[in-house]
Every structure is written in C-alpha cells, then in structure tokens.
Protein backbone atom coordinates (compact mmCIF):
# COMPACT_ATOMS: atom_id res chain seq x y z
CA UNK A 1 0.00 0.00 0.00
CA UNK A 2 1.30 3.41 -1.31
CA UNK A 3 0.74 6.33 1.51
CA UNK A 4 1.25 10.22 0.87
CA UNK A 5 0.79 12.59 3.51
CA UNK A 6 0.02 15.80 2.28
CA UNK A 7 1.71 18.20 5.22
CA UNK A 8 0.21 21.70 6.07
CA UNK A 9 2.32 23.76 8.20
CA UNK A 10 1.50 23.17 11.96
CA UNK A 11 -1.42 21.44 11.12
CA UNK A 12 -3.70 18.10 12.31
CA UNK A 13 -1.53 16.53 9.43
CA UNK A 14 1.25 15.95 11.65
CA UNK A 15 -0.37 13.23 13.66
CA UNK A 16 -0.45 11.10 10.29
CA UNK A 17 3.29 11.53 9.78
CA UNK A 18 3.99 10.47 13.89
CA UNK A 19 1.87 7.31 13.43
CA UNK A 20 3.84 6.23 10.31
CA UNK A 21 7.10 7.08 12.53
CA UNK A 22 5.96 5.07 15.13
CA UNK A 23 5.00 2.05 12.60
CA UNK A 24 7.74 2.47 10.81
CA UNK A 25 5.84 2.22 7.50
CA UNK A 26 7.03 3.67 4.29
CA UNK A 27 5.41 6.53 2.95
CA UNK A 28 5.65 9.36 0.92
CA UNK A 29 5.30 13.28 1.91
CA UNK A 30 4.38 16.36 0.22
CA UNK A 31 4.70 20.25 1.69
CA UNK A 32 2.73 22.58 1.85
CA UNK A 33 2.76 26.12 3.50
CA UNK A 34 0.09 29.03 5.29
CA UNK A 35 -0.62 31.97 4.03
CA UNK A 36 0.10 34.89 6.44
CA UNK A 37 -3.67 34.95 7.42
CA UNK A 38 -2.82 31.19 8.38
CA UNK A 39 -4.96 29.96 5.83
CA UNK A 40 -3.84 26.95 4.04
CA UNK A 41 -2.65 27.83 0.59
CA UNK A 42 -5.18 27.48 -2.53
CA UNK A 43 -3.15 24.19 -3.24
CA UNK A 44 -4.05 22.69 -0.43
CA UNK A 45 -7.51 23.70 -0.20
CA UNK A 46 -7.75 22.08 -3.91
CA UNK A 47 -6.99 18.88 -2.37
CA UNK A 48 -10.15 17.62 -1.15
CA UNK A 49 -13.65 19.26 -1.20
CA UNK A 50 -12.81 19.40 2.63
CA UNK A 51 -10.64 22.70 2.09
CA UNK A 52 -8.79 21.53 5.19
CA UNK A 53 -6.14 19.45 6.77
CA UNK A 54 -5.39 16.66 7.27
CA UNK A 55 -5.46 15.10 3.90
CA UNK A 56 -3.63 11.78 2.62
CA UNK A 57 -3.92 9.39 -0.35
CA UNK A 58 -3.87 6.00 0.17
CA UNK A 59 -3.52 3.59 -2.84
CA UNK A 60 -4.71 6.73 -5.13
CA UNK A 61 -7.56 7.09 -3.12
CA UNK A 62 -7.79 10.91 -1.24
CA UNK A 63 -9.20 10.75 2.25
CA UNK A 64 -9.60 13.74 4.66
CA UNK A 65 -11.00 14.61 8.13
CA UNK A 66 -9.06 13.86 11.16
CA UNK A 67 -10.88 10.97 12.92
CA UNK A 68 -11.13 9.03 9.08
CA UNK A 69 -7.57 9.73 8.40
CA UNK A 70 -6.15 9.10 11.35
CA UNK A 71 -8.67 5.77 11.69
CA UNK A 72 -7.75 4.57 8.13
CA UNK A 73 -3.77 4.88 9.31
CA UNK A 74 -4.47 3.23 12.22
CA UNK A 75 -5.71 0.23 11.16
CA UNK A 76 -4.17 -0.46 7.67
CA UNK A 77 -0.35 0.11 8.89
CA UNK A 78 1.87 -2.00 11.55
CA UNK A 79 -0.97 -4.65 11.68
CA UNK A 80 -3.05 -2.52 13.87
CA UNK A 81 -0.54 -2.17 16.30
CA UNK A 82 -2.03 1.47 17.26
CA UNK A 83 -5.15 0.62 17.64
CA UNK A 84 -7.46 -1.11 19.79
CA UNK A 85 -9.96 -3.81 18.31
CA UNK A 86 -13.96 -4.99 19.70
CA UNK A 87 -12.99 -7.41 22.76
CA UNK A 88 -10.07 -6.29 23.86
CA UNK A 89 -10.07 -4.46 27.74
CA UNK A 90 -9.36 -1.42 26.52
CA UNK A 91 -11.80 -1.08 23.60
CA UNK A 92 -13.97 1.53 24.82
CA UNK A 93 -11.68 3.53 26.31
CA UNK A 94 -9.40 4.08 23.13
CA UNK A 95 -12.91 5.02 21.03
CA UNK A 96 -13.87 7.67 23.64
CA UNK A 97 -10.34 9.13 23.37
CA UNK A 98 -9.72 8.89 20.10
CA UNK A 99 -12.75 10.71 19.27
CA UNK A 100 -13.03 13.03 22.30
CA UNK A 101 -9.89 14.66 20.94
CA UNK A 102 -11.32 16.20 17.81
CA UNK A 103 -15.09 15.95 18.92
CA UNK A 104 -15.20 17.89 22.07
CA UNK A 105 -11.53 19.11 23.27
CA UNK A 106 -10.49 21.01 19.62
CA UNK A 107 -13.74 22.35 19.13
CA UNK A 108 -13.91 24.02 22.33
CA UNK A 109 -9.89 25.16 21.95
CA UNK A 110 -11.15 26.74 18.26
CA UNK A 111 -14.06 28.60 19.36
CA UNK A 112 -11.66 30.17 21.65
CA UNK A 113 -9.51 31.39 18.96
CA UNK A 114 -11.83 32.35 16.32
CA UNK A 115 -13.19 34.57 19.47
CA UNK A 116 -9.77 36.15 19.98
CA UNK A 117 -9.75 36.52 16.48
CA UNK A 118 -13.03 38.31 16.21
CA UNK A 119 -12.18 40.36 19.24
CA UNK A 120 -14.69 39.55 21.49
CA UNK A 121 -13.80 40.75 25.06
CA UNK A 122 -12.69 38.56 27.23
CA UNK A 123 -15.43 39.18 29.79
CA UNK A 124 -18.06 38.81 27.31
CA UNK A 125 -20.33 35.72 28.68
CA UNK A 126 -19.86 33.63 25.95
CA UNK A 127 -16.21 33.92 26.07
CA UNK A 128 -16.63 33.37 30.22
CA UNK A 129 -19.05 30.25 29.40
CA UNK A 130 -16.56 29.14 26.83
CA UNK A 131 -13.77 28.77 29.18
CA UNK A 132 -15.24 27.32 31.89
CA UNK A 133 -16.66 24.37 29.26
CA UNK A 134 -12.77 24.04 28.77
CA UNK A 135 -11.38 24.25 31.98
CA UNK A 136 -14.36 20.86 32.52
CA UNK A 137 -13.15 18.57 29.46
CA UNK A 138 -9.33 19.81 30.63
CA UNK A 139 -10.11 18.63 34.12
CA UNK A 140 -11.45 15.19 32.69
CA UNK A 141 -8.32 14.38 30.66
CA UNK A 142 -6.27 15.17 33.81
CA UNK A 143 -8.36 12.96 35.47
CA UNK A 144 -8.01 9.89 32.99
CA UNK A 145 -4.29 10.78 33.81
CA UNK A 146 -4.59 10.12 37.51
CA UNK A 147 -5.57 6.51 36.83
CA UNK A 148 -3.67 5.48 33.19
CA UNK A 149 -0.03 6.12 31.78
CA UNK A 150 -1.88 6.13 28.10
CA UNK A 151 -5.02 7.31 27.10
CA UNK A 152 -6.79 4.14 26.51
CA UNK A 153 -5.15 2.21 29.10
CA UNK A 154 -1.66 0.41 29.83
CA UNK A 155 -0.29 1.05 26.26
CA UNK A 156 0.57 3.87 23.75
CA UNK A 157 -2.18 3.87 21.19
CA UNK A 158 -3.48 6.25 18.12
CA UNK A 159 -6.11 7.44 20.65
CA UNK A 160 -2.92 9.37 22.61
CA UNK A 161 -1.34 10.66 18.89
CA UNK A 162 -5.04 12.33 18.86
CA UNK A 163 -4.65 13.70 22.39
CA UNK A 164 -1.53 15.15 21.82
CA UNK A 165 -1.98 17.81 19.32
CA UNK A 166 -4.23 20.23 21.39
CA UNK A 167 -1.37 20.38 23.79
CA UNK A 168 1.72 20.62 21.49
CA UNK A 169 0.79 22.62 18.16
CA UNK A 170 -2.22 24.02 18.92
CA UNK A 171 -0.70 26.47 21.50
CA UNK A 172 1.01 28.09 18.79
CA UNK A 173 -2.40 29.71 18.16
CA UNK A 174 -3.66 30.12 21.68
CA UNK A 175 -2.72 29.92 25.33
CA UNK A 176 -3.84 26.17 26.77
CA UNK A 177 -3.29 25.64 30.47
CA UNK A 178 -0.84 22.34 30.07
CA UNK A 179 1.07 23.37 33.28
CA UNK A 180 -2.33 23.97 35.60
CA UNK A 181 -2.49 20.32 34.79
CA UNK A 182 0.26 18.41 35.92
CA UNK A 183 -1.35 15.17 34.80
CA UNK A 184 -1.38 16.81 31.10
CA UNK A 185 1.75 18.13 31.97
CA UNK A 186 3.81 14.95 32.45
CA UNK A 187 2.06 13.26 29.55
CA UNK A 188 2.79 15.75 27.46
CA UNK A 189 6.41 15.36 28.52
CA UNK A 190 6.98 11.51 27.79
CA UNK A 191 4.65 11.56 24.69
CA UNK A 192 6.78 14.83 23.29
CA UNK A 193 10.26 12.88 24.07
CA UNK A 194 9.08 9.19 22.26
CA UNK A 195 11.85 9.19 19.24
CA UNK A 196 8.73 8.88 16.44
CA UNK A 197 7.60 11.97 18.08
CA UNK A 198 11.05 13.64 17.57
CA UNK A 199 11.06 12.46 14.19
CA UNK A 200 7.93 13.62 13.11
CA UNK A 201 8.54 17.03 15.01
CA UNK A 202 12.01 17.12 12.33
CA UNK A 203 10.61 16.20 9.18
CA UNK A 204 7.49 18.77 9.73
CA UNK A 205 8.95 21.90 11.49
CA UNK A 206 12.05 21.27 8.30
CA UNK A 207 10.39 21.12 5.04
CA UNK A 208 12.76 21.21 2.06
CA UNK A 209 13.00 24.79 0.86
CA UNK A 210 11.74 24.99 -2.55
C-alpha cells in the first residue's frame, strides 16, 4: 500500500506523519505552506472538497478529516498495532479518546480562537461560558491521567497521537493551560520525548525549501 501525507504547516496533518514514525511504514510526503492569514494555501484547499487538513492518499484514493484519516492509518499500517480492536479491555476507552480529541476538546480550543480573532472581550459571557466548558473537558483528561499512563489504558495507542496535538501545536495559536495540569503536563512530557515523536517534530517543522 502506497501512503502520501500531504503536510500543512503546523497542522492536524502531523499526527499522520507520527503514526507512520511510530510504525515504521514507508510513505511518501508532500509540503505545503500558510498563508500569512494562516490559511492553508489554494493548493491545499484544492486537495479535497474538505478545504482543510489533514489530507492523505492512500492507494490513489484521497481521504480527509481527522478521525477518518487518522482511523484509516491506524488500522491499515503495523498490523493494527495502534489501535485497539472490539474485545479487547481497553476497547472503549481508546474510542472515547480517540474521538473526544477532535469531537469535544479542539472544538472548544477553536471557538476560543476564532473569538480572539473576532475580538470579542474577554469578559463577554460567551467567552466566560466558553472557558469554563474548557477548563471541565481539561479537568477530565487530567483525570483519565490520575488513573492510566496512556489514554486508553496500559499502552501507547493512536487514541494518545489524537490527544496530543491540542497540547503541542495548537498552542502556537492560543494559550492552553498544560502546566495547571500536571497530569497533562507529564504526559505531554513523555509523549513529546518518544523518538517517532522527535522524528515527526524534524521532518514537519524542516520542510525542504523549494
């Protein structure tokens, strides 16, 4: 199977290119740079009907959307190795976290920033009522890290490659309290220093100069 990666500057895309690190599976990659709004360039957008990252072509087939991309990876490379599968003890917990990344944590972290963006005072109520919504779904994942290493359980899975992002790249856009949590804190720390993680980090924040 034939995998491109189609890489927009600090972008979801970089989770694809850590899983393949951490599989070790082949695959190809292809650059691609923000505008200084931080809009993806038109040649991304042309990609997919989407408009947005990530995007990747598997077997000349173009898939998009985080939780499909990052699903399809997870299950077709390294023999499932990142994922977990119907029966096994930690089934349920790697779909809730897997999915709670980009279904409830990033949603709440973007409203946030497109109200910045729109400059809507901080003491306006919906900026009050959205940060207390995220201060809640923070307090849950520092929770989870009270009782587990890894998201899902006793093992590093796609469902913590998910988690990661709103902690890492996403604070390049806005301010997310990482060190009020020192549960988030520490798992940021050992999931930042895994060597696919490095990897990834030098192949994305490096792109070949044109």
């Amino acid at each position: 199977m034939s995998v491109t990666i189609f890489q927009l500057d600090r972008s979801r895309s970089e989770r694809a290119v850590w899983l393949m690190e951490e599989v070790e599976c082949p695959y190809d990659i292809r650059f691609f740079a923000r505008l200084e709004t931080l809009a993806a360039e038109p040649a991304y957008k042309a990609l997919h009907p989407l408009g947005s990252s990530p995007v990747i072509e598997a077997d000349g087939q173009r898939i998009a959307e985080s939780g499909a991309v990052m699903d399809y990876l997870a299950t077709t490379q390294g023999n499932g190795a990142l994922r977990a599968n119907p029966g096994d003890p930690d089934y349920a917990d790697y779909l809730f976290w897997f999915h709670f990344a980009e279904s409830s944590l990033m949603p709440a972290l973007v409203t946030e920033i497109m109200a910045e963006r729109a400059g809507i005072a901080q003491d306006h109520p919906s900026r009050v009522a959205g940060r207390a919504h995220s201060a809640r779904l923070l307090k849950l994942v520092d929770d989870r890290l009270t009782h587990a290493p890894y998201m899902a359980g006793d093992r590093f899975t796609a469902a913590d490659i998910m988690m990661t992002f709103p902690f890492t790249t996403t604070r390049l856009f806005m301010s997310v309290d990482v060190e009020g949590h020192k549960n988030i804190a520490a798992y940021v720390g050992r999931m930042t220093a895994r060597p696919a993680y490095c990897r990834m980090r030098d192949i994305v924040d490096h792109p070949p100069i044109a």
